[in-house]
Every structure is written in structure tokens, then in C-alpha cells.
PDB file of N, CA and C in Angstrom:
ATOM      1  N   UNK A   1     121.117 224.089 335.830  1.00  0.00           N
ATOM      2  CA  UNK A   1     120.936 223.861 334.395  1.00  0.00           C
ATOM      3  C   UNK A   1     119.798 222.869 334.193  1.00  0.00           C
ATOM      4  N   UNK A   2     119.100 222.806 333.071  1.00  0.00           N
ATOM      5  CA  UNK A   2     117.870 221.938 332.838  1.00  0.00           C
ATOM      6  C   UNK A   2     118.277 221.734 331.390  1.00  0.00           C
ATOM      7  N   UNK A   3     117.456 220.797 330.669  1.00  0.00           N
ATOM      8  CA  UNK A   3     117.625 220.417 329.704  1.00  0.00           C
ATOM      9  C   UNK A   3     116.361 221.292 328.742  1.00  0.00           C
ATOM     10  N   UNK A   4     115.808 221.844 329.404  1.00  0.00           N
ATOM     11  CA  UNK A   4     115.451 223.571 327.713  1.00  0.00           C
ATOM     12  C   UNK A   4     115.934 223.981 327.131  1.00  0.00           C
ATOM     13  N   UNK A   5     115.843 224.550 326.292  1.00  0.00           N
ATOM     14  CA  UNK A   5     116.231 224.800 325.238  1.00  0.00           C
ATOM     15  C   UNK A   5     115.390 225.808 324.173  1.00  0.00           C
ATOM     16  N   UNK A   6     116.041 226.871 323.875  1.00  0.00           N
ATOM     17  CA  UNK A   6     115.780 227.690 323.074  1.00  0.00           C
ATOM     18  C   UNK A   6     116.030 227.590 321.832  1.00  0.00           C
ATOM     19  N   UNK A   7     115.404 227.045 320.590  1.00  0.00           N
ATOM     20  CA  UNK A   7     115.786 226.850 319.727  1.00  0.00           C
ATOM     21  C   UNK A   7     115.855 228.310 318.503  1.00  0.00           C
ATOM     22  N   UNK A   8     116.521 228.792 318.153  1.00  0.00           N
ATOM     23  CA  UNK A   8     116.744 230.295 317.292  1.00  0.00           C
ATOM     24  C   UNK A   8     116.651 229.773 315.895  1.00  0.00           C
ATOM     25  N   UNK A   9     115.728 229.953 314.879  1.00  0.00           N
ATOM     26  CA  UNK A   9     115.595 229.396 313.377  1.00  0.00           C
ATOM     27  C   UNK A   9     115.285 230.758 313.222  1.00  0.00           C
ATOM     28  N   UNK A  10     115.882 231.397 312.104  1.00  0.00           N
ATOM     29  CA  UNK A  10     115.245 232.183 311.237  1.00  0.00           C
ATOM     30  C   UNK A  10     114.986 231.934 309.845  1.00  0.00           C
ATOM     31  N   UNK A  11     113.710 232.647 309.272  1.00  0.00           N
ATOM     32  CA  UNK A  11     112.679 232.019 308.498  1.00  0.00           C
ATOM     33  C   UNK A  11     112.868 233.721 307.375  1.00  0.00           C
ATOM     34  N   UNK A  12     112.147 232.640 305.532  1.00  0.00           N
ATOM     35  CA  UNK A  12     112.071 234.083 305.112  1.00  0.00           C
ATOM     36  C   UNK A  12     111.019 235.060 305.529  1.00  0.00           C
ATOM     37  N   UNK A  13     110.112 234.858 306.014  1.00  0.00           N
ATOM     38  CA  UNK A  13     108.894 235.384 306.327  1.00  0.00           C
ATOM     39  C   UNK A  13     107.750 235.075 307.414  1.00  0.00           C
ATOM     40  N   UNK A  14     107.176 235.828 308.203  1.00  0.00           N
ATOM     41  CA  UNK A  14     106.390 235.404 308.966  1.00  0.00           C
ATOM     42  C   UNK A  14     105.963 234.183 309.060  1.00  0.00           C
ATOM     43  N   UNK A  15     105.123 234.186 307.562  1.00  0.00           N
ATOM     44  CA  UNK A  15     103.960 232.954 306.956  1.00  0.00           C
ATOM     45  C   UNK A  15     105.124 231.940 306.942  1.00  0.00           C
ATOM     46  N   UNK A  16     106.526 231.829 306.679  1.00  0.00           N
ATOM     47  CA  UNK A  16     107.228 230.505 306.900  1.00  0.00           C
ATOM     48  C   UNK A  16     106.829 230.325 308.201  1.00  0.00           C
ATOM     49  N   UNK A  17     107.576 230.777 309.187  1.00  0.00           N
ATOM     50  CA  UNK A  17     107.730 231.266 310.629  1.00  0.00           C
ATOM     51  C   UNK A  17     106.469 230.449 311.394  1.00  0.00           C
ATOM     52  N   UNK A  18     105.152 230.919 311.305  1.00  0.00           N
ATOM     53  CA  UNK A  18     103.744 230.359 311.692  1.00  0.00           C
ATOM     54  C   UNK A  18     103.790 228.722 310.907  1.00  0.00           C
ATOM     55  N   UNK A  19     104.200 228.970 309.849  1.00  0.00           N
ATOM     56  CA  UNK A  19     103.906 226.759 309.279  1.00  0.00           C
ATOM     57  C   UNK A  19     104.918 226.480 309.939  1.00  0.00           C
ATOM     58  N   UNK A  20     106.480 226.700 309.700  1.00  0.00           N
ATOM     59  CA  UNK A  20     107.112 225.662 310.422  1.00  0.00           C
ATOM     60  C   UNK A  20     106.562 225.410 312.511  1.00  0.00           C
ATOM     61  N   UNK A  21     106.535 226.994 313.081  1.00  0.00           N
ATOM     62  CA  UNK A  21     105.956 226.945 314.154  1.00  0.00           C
ATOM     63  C   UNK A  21     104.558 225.717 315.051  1.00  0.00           C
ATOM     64  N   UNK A  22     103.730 226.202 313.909  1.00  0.00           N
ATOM     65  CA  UNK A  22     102.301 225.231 314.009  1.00  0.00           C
ATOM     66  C   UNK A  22     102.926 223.662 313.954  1.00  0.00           C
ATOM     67  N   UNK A  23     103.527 223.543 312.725  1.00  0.00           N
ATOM     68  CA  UNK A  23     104.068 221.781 312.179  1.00  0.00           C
ATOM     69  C   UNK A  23     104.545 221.471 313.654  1.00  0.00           C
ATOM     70  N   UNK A  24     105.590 222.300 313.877  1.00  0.00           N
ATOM     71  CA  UNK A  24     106.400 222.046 315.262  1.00  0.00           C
ATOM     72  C   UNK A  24     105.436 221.360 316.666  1.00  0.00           C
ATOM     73  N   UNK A  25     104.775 222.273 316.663  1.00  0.00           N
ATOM     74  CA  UNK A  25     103.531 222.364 318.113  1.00  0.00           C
ATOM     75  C   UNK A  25     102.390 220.902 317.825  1.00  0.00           C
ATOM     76  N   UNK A  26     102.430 221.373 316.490  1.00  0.00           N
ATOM     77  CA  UNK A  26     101.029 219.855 316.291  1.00  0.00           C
ATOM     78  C   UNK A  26     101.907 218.576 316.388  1.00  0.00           C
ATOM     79  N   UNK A  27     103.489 218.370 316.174  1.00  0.00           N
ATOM     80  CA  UNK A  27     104.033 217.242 316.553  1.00  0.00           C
ATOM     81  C   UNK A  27     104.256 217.063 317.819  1.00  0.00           C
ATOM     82  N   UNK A  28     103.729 217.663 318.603  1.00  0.00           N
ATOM     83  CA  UNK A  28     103.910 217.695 320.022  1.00  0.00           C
ATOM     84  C   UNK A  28     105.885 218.151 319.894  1.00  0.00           C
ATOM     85  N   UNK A  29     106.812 218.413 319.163  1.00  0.00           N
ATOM     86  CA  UNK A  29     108.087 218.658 319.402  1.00  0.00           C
ATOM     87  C   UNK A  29     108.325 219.919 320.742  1.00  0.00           C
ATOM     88  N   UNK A  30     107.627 220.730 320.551  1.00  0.00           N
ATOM     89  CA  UNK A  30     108.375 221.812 321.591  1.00  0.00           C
ATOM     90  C   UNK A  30     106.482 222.275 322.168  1.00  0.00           C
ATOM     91  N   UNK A  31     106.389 223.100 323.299  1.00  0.00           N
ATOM     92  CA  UNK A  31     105.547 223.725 324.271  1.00  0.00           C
ATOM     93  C   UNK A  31     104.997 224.810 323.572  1.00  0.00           C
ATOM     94  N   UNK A  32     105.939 225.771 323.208  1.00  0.00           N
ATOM     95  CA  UNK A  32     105.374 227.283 322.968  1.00  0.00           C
ATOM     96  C   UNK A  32     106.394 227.331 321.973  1.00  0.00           C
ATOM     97  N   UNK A  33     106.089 228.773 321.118  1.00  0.00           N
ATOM     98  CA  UNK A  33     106.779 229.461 320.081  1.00  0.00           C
ATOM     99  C   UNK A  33     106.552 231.049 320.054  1.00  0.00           C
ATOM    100  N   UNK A  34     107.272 231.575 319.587  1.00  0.00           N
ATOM    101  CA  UNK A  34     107.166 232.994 319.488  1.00  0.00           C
ATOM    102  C   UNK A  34     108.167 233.226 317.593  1.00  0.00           C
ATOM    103  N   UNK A  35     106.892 234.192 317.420  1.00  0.00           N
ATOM    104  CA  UNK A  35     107.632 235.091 315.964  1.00  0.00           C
ATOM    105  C   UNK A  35     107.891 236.249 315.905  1.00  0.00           C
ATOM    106  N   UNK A  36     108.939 236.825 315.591  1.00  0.00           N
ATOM    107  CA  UNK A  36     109.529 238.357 315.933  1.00  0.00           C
ATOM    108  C   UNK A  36     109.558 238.915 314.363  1.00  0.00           C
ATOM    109  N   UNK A  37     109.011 239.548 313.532  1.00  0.00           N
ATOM    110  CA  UNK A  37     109.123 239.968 312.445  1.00  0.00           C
ATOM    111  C   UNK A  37     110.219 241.126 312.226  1.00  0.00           C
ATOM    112  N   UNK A  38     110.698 241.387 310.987  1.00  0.00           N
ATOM    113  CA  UNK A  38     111.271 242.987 310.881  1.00  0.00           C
ATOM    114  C   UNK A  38     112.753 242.633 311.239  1.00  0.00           C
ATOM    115  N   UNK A  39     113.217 241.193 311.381  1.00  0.00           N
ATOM    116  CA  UNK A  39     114.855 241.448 311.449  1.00  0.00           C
ATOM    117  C   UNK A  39     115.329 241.404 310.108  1.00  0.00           C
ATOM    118  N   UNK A  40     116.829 242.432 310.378  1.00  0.00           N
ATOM    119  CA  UNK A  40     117.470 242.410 308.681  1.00  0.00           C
ATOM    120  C   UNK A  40     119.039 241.540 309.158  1.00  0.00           C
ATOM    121  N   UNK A  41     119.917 240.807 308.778  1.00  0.00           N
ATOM    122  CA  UNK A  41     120.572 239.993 308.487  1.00  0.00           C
ATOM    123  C   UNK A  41     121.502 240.538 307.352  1.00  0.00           C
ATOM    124  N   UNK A  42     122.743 240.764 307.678  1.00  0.00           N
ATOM    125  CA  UNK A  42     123.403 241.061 306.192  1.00  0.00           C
ATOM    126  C   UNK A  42     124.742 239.202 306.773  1.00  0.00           C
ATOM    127  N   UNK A  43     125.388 239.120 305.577  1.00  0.00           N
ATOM    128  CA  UNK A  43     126.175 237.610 305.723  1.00  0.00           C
ATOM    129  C   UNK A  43     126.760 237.363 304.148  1.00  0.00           C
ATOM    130  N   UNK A  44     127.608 236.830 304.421  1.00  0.00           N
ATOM    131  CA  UNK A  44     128.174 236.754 303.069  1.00  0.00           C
ATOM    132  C   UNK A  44     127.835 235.081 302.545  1.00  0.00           C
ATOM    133  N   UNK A  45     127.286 235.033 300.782  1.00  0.00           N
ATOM    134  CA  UNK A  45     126.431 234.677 300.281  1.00  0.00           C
ATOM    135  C   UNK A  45     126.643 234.437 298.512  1.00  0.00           C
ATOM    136  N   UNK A  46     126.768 234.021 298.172  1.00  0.00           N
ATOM    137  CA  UNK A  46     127.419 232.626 298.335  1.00  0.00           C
ATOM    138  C   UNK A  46     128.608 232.270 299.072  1.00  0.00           C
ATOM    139  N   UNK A  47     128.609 231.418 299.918  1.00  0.00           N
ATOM    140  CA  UNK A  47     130.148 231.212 300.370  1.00  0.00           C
ATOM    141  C   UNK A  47     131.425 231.233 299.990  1.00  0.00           C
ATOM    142  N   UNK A  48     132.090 231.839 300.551  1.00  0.00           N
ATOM    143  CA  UNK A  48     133.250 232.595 300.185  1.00  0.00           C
ATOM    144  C   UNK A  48     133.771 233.229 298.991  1.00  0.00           C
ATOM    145  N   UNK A  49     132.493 234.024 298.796  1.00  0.00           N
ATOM    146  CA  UNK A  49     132.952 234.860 297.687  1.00  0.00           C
ATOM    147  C   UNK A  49     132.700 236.360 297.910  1.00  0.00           C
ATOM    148  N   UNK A  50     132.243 236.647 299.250  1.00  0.00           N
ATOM    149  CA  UNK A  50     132.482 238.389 299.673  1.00  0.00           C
ATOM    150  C   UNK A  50     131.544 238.827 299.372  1.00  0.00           C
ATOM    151  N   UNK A  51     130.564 238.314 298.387  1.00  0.00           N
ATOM    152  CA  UNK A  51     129.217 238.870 298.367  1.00  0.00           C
ATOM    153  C   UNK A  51     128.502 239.387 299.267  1.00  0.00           C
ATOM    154  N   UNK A  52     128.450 241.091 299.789  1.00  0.00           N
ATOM    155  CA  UNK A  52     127.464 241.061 301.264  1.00  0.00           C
ATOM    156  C   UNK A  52     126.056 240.473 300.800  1.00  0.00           C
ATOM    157  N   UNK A  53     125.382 239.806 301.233  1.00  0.00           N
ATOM    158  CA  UNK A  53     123.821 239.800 301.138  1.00  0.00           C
ATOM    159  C   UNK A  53     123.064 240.369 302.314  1.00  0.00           C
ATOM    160  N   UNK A  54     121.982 240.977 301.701  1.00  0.00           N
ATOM    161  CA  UNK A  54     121.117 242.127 303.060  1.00  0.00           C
ATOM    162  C   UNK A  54     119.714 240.768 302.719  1.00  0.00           C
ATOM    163  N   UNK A  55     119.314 240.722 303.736  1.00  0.00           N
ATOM    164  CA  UNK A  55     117.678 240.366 303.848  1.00  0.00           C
ATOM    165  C   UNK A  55     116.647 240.469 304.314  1.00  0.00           C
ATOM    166  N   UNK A  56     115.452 241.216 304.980  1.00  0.00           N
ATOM    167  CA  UNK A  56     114.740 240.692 306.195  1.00  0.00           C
ATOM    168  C   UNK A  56     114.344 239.574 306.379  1.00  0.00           C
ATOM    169  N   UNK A  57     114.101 239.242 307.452  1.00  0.00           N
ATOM    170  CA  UNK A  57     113.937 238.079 307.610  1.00  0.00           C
ATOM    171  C   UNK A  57     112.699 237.916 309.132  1.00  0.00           C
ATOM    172  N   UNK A  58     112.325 236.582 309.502  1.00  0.00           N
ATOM    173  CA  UNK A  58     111.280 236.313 310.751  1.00  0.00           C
ATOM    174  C   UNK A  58     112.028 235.301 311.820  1.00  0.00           C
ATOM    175  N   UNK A  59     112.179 235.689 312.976  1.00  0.00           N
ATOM    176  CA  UNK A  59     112.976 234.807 314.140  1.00  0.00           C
ATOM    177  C   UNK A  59     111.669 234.106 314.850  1.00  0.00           C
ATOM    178  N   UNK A  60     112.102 233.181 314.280  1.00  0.00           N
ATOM    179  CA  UNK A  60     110.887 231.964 315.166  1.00  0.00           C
ATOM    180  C   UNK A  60     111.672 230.996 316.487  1.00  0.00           C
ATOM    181  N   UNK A  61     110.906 231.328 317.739  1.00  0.00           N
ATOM    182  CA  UNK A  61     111.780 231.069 318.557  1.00  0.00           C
ATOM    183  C   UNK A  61     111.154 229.769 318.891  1.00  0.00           C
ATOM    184  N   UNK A  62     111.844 228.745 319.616  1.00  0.00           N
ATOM    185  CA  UNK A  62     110.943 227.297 319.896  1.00  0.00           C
ATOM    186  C   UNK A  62     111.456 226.783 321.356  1.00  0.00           C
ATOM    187  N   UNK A  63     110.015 226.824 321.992  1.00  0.00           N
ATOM    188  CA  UNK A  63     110.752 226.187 323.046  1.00  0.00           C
ATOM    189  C   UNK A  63     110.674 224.559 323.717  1.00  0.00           C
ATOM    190  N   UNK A  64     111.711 224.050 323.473  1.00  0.00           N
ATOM    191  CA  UNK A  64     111.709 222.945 324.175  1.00  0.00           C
ATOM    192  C   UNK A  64     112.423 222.877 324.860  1.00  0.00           C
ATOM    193  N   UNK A  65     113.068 220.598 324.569  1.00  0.00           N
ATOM    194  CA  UNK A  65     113.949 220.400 325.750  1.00  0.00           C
ATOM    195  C   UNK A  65     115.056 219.534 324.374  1.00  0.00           C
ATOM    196  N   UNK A  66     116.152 219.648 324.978  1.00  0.00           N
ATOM    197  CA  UNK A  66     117.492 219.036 323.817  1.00  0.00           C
ATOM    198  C   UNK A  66     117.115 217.919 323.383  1.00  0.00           C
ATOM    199  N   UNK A  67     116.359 216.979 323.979  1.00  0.00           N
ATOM    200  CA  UNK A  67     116.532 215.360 323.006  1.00  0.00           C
ATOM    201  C   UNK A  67     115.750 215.401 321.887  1.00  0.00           C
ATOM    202  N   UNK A  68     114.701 216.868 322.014  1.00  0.00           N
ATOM    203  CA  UNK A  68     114.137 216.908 320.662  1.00  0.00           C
ATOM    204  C   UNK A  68     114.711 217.627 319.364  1.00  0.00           C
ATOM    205  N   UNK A  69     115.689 217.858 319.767  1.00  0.00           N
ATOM    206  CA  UNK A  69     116.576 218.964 318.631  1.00  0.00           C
ATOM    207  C   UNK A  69     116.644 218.115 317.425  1.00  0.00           C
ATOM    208  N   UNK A  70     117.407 217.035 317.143  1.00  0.00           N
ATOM    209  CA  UNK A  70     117.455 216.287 315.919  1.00  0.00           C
ATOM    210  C   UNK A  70     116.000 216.308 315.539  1.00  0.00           C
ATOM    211  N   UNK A  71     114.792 215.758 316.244  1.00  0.00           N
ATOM    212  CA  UNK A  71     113.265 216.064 315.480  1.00  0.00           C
ATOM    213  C   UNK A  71     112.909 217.056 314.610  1.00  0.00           C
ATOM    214  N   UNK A  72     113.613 218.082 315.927  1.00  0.00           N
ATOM    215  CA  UNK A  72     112.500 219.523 315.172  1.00  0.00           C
ATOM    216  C   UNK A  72     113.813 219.875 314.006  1.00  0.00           C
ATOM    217  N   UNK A  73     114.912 219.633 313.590  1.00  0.00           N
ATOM    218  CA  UNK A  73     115.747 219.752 312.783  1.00  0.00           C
ATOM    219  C   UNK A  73     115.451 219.239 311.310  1.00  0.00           C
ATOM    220  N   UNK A  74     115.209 218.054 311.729  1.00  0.00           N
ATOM    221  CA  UNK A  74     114.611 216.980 310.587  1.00  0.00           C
ATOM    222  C   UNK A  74     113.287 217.744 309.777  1.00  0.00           C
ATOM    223  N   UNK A  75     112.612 217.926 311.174  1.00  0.00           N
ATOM    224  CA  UNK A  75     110.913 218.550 310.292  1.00  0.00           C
ATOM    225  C   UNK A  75     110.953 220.259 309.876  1.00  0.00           C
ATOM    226  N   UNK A  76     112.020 220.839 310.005  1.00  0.00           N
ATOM    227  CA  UNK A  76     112.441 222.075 309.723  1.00  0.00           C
ATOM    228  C   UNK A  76     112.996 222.418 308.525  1.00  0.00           C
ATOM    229  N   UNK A  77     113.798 221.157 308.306  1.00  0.00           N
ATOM    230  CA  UNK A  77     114.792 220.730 307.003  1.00  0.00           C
ATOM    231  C   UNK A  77     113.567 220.140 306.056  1.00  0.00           C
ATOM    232  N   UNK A  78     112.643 219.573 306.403  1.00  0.00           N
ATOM    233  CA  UNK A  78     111.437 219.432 305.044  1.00  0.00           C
ATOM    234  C   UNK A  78     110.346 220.601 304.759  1.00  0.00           C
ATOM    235  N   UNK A  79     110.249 221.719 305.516  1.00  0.00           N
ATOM    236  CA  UNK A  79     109.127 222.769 305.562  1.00  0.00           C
ATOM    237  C   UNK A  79     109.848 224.195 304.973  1.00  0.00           C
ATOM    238  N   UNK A  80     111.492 224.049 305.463  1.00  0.00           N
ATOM    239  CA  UNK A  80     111.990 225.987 305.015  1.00  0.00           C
ATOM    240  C   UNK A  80     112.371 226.001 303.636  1.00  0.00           C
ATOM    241  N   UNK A  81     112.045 226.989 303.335  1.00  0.00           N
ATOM    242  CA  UNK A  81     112.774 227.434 301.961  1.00  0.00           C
ATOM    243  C   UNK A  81     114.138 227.615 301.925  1.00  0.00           C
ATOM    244  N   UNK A  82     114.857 227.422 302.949  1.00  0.00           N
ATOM    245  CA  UNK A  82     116.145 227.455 302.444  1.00  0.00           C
ATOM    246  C   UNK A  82     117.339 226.285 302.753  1.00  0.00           C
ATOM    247  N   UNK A  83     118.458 225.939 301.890  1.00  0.00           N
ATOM    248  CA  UNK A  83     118.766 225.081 302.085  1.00  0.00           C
ATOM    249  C   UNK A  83     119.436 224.795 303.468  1.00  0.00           C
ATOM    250  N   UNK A  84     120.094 225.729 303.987  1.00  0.00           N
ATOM    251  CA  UNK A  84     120.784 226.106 305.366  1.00  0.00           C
ATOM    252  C   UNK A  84     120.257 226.949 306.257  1.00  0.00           C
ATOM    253  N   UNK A  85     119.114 226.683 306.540  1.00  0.00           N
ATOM    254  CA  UNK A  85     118.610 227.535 307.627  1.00  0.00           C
ATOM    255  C   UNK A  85     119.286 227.829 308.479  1.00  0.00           C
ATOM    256  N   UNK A  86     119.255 229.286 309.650  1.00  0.00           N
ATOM    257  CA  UNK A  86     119.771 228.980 310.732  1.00  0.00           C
ATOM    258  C   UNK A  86     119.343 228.331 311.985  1.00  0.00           C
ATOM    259  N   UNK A  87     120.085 226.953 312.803  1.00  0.00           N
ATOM    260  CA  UNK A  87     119.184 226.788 313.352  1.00  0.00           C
ATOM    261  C   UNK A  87     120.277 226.214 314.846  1.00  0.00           C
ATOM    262  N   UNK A  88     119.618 227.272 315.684  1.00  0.00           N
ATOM    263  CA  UNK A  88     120.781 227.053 316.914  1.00  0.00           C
ATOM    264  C   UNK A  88     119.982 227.333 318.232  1.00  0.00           C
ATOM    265  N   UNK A  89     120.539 225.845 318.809  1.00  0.00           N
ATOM    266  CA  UNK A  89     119.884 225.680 320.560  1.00  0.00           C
ATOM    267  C   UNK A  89     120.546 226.389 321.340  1.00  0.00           C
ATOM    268  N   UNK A  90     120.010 227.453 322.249  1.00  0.00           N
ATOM    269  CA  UNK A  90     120.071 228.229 323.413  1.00  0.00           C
ATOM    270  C   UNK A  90     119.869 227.572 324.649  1.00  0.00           C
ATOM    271  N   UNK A  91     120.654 226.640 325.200  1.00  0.00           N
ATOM    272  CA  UNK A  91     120.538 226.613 326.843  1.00  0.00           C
ATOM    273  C   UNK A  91     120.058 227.266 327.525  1.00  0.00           C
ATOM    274  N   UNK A  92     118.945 226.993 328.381  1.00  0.00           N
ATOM    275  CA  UNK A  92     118.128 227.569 329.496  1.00  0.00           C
ATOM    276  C   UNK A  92     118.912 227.301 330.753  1.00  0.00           C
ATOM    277  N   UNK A  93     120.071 227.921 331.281  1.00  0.00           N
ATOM    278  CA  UNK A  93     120.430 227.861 332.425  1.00  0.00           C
ATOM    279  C   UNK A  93     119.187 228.036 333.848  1.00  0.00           C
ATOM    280  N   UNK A  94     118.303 228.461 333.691  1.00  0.00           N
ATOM    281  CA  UNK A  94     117.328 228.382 335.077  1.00  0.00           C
ATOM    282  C   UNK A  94     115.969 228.882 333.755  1.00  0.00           C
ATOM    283  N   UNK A  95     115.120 228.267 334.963  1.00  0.00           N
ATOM    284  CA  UNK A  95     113.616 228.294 334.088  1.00  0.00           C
ATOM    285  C   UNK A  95     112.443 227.894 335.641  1.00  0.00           C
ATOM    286  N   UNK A  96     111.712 228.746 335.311  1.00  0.00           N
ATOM    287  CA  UNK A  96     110.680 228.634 336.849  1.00  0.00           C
ATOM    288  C   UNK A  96     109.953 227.294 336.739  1.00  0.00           C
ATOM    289  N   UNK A  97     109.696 226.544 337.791  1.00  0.00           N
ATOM    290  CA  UNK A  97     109.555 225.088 337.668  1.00  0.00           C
ATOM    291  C   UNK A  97     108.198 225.079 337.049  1.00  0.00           C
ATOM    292  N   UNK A  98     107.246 225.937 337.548  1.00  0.00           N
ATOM    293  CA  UNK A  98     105.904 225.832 336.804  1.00  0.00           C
ATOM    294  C   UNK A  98     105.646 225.645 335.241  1.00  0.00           C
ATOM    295  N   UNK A  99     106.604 226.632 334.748  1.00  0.00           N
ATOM    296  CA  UNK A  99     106.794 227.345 333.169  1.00  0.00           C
ATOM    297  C   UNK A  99     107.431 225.991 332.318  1.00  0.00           C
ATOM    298  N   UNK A 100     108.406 225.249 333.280  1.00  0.00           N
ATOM    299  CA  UNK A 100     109.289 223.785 332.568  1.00  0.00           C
ATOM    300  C   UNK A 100     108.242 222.992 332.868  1.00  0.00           C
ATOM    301  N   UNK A 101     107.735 223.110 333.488  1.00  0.00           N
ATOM    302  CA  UNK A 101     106.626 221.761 334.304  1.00  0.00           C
ATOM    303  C   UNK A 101     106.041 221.778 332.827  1.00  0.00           C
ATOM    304  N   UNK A 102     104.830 222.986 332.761  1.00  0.00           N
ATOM    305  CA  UNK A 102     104.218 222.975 331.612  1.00  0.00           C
ATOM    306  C   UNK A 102     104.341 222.753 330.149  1.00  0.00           C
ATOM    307  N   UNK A 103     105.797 222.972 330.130  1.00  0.00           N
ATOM    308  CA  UNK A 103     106.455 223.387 328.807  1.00  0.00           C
ATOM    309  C   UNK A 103     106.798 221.187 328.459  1.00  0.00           C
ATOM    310  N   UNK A 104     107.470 221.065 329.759  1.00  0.00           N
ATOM    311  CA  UNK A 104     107.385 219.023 329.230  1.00  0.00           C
ATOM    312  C   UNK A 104     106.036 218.521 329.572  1.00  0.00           C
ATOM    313  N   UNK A 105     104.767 219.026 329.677  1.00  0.00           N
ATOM    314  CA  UNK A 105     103.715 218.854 329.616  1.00  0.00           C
ATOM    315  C   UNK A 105     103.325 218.530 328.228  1.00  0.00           C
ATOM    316  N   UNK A 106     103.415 219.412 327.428  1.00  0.00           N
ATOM    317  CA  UNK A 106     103.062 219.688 325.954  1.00  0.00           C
ATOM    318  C   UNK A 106     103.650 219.161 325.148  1.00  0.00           C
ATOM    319  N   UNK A 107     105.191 218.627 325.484  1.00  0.00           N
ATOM    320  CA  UNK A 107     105.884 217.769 324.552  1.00  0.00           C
ATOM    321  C   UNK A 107     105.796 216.667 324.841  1.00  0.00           C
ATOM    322  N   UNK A 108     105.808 215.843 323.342  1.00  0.00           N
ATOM    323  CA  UNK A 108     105.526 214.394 323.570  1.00  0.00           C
ATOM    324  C   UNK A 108     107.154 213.328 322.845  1.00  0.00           C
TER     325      UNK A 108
END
């Protein structure tokens, strides 16, 4: 186990997706990012009232390491349009030493 971390935020739109991404990278918070466009999301909306809600939506993936999670949370919570984003760390059980080497290279 290592301390990486996959961080999973989904965004309303690409163009969120790329600002919060960039904000992320220029704070030195995480190494790399990836944006996956074209996911749809259905969830019930307002809370607990059965409402299905459908949306597409953009999966912006982030990669760091856990002690930065509260950071990139904080600067995520001032950039998305929504009040509850989703935003959930993925444990990197193994990661090639070069790829982590580089990846806590880039974070500051």
C-alpha cells in the first residue's frame, strides 16, 4: 500500500473539469489529471424526496497522495458549481515506483 490516491470528483462539464483540474496542478496539489466526458448519473435530488434526477456530467480524475485531500477539497469547494460535489479518494494499493516517484515529484 502507498499513500496515492485517486481522487474521483465529478464536474458539470468538461470546462468545469479543466479549471478545477489546472487550479489543482498550478497549486502543486496532485501530479497528473485526467477528464472523461459523456458520463450520465441518475440519483435522487433533492434529498429524500424520490425525485430521480438524470444528468451528464465530466469525471475529473486527480492524482495524488492522502495528506493532500483536505487541500484539494477546500480548493474544489471554492471553484464547482455545485454545492455537494462528488468527491471520493481511491487508494492506490501498488503503483510502479517510477510513476509515484514522479507523481511526489510534482506535488508540493
Amino acid at each position: 500500500m502507498t499513500d496515492m490516491i485517486i481522487m474521483y470528483i465529478t464536474c458539470e462539464s468538461a470546462a468545469e473539469a479543466t479549471k478545477i483540474g489546472t487550479h489543482l496542478l498550478q497549486k502543486r496539489l496532485c501530479g497528473c489529471i485526467n477528464i472523461y466526458e459523456g458520463m450520465r448519473s441518475l440519483y435522487f435530488w433533492p434529498p429524500k424526496t424520490g425525485k430521480l434526477e438524470k444528468a451528464n456530467e465530466t469525471v475529473l480524475l486527480v492524482k495524488t497522495i492522502s495528506s493532500k485531500f483536505d487541500a484539494i477539497e477546500k480548493e474544489v469547494m471554492k471553484l464547482h458549481s455545485s454545492d455537494t460535489p462528488c468527491m471520493i479518494a481511491i487508494p492506490a494499493a501498488k503503483v510502479s515506483k517510477e510513476y509515484y516517484d514522479w507523481i511526489k515529484e510534482e506535488i508540493r
